[in-house]
C-alpha atoms as a PDB file:
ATOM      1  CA  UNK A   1      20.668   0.101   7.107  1.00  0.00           C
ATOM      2  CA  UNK A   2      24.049   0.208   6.272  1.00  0.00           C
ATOM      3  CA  UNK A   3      24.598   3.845   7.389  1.00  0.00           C
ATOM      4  CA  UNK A   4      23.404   2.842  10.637  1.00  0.00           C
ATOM      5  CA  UNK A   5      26.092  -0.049  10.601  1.00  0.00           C
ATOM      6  CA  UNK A   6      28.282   2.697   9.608  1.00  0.00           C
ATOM      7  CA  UNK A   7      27.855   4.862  12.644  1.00  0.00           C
ATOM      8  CA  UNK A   8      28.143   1.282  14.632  1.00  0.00           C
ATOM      9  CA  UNK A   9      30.867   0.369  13.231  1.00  0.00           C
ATOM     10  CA  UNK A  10      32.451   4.133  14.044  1.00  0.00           C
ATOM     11  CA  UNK A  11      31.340   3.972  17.548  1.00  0.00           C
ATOM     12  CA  UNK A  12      33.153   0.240  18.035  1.00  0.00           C
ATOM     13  CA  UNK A  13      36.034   1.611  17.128  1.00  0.00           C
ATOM     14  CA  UNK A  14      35.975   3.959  19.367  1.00  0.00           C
ATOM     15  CA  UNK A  15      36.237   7.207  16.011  1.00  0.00           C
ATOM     16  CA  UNK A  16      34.096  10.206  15.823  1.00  0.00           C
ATOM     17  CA  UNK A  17      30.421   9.579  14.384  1.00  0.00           C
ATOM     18  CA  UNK A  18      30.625  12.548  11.989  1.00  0.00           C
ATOM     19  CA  UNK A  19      29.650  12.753   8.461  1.00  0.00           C
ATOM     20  CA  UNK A  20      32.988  12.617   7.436  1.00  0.00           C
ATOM     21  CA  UNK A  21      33.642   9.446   8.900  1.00  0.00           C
ATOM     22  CA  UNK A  22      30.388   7.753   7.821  1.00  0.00           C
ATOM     23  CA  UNK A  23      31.162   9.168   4.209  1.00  0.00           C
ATOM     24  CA  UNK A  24      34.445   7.205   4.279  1.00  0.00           C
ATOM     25  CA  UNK A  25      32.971   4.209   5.816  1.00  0.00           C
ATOM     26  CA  UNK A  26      30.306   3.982   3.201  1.00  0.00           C
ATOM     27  CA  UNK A  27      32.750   4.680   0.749  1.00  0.00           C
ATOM     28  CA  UNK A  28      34.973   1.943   1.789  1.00  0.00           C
ATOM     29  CA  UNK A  29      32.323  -0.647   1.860  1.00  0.00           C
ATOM     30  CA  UNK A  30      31.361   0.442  -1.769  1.00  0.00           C
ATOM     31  CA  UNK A  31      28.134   1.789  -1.151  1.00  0.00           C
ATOM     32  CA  UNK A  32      27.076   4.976  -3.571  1.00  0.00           C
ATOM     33  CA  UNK A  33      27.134   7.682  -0.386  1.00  0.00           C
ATOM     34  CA  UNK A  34      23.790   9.955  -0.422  1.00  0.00           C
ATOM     35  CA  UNK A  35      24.361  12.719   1.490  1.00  0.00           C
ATOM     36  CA  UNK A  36      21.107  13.812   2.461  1.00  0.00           C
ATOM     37  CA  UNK A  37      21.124  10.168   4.249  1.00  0.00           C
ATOM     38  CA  UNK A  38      24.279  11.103   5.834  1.00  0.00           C
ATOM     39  CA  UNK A  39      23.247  14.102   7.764  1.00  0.00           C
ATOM     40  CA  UNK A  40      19.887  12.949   8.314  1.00  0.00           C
ATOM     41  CA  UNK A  41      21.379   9.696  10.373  1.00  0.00           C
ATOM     42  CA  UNK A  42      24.006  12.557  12.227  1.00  0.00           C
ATOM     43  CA  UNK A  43      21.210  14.531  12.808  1.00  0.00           C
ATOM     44  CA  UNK A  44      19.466  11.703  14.592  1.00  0.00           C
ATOM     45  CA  UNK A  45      22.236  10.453  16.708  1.00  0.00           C
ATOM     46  CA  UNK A  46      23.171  14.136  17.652  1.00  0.00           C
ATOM     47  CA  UNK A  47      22.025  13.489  21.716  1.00  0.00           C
ATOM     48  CA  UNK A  48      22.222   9.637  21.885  1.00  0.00           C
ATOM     49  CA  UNK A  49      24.142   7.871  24.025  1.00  0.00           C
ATOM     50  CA  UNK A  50      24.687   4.835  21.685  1.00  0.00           C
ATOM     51  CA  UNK A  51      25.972   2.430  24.200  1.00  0.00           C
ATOM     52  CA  UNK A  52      22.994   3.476  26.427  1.00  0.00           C
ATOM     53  CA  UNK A  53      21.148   2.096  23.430  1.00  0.00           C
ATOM     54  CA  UNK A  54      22.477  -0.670  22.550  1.00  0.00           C
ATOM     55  CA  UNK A  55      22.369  -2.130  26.589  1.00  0.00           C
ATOM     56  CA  UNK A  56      18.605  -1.250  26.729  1.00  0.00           C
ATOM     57  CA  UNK A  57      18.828  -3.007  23.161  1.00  0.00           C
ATOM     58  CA  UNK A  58      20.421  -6.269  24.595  1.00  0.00           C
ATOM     59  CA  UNK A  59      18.337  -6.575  27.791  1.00  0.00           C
ATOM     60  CA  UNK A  60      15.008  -6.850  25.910  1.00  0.00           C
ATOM     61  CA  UNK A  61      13.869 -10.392  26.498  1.00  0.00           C
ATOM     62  CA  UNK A  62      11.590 -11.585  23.511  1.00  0.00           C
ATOM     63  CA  UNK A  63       9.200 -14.379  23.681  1.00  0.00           C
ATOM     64  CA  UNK A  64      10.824 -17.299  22.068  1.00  0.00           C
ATOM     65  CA  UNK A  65       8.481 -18.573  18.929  1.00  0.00           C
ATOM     66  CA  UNK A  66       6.702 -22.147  19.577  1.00  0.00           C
ATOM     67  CA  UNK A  67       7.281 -24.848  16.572  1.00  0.00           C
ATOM     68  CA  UNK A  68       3.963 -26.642  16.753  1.00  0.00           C
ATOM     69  CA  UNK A  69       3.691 -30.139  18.313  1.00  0.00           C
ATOM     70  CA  UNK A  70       3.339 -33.330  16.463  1.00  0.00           C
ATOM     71  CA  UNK A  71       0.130 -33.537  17.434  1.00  0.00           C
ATOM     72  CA  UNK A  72      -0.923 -29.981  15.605  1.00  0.00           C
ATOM     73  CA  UNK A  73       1.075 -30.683  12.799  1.00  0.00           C
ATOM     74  CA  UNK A  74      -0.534 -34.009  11.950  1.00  0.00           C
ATOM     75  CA  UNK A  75      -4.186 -32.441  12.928  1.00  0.00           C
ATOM     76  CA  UNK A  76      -3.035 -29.746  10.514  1.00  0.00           C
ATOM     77  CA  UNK A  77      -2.298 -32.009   7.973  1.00  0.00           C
ATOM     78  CA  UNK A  78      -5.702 -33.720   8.068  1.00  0.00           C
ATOM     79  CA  UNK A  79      -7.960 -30.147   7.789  1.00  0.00           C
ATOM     80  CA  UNK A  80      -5.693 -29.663   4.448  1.00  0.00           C
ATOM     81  CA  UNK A  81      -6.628 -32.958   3.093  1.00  0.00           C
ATOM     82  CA  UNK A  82     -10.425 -32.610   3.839  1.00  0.00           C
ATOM     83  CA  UNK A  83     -10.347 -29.110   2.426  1.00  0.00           C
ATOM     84  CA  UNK A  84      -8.873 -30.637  -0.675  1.00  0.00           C
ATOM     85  CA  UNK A  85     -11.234 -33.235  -1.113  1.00  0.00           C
ATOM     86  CA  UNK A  86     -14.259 -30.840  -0.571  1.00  0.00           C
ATOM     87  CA  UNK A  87     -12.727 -28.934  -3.282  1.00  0.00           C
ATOM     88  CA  UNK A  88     -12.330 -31.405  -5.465  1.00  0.00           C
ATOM     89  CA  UNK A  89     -16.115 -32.564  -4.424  1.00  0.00           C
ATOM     90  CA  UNK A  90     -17.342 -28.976  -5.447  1.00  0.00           C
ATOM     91  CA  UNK A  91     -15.282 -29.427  -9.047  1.00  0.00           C
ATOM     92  CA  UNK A  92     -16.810 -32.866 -10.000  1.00  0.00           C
ATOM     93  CA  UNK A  93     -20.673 -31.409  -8.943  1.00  0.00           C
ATOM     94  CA  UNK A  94     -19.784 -28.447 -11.148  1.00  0.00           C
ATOM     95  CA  UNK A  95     -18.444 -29.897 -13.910  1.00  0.00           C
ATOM     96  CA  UNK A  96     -21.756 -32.527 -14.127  1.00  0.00           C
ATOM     97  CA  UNK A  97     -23.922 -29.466 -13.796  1.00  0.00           C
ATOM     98  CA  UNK A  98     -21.900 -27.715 -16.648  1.00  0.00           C
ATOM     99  CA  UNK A  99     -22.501 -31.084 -18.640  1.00  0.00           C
ATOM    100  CA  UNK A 100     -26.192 -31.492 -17.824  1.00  0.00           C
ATOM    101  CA  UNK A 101     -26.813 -27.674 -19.284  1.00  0.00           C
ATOM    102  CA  UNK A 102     -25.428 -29.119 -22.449  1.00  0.00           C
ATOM    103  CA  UNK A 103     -28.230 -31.361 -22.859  1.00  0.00           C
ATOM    104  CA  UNK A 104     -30.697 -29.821 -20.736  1.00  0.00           C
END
């Protein structure tokens, strides 16, 4: 990721996305460069129009993420506590039928 925020960061300022220039970026920011990654990430913006991308980027709408009501947490709550107790049900029955092999 952070060769991409290289490039970004590039682009901002308004430099050259070249492999140089990520190099140094990386290089700055203390990250071991590979160079492989370098020209691979060049290679892939080579015909993008990066602020074409990042508008289309910023104009996606995403659903926004419901927290669950009261209700649903409380209701929640309750299935947990009857699923524990049949567990603990099934444990006890299991354990007497353990005992009553013993001294079957």
């Amino acid at each position: 990721m952070e060769y991409v925020y290289a490039a970004l960061l590039l682009h901002k300022a308004g430099k050259e996305v070249n492999e140089e220039n990520v190099k140094k970026v990386l290089e700055a920011a203390g990250v071991k460069v590979d160079e492989s990654r370098v020209k691979a990430l060049i290679a892939a913006l080579e015909n993008v129009n990066i602020d074409e991308v990042i508008k289309e980027a910023s104009s996606m709408s995403f659903a926004p993420v419901q927290q669950p009501k009261e209700e649903e947490k409380k209701e929640e709550k309750k299935e947990e506590k009857k699923e524990e107790k049949k567990e603990e049900k099934v444990s006890e029955e299991q354990a007497a039928a353990g005992l009553s092999a013993l001294f079957g």
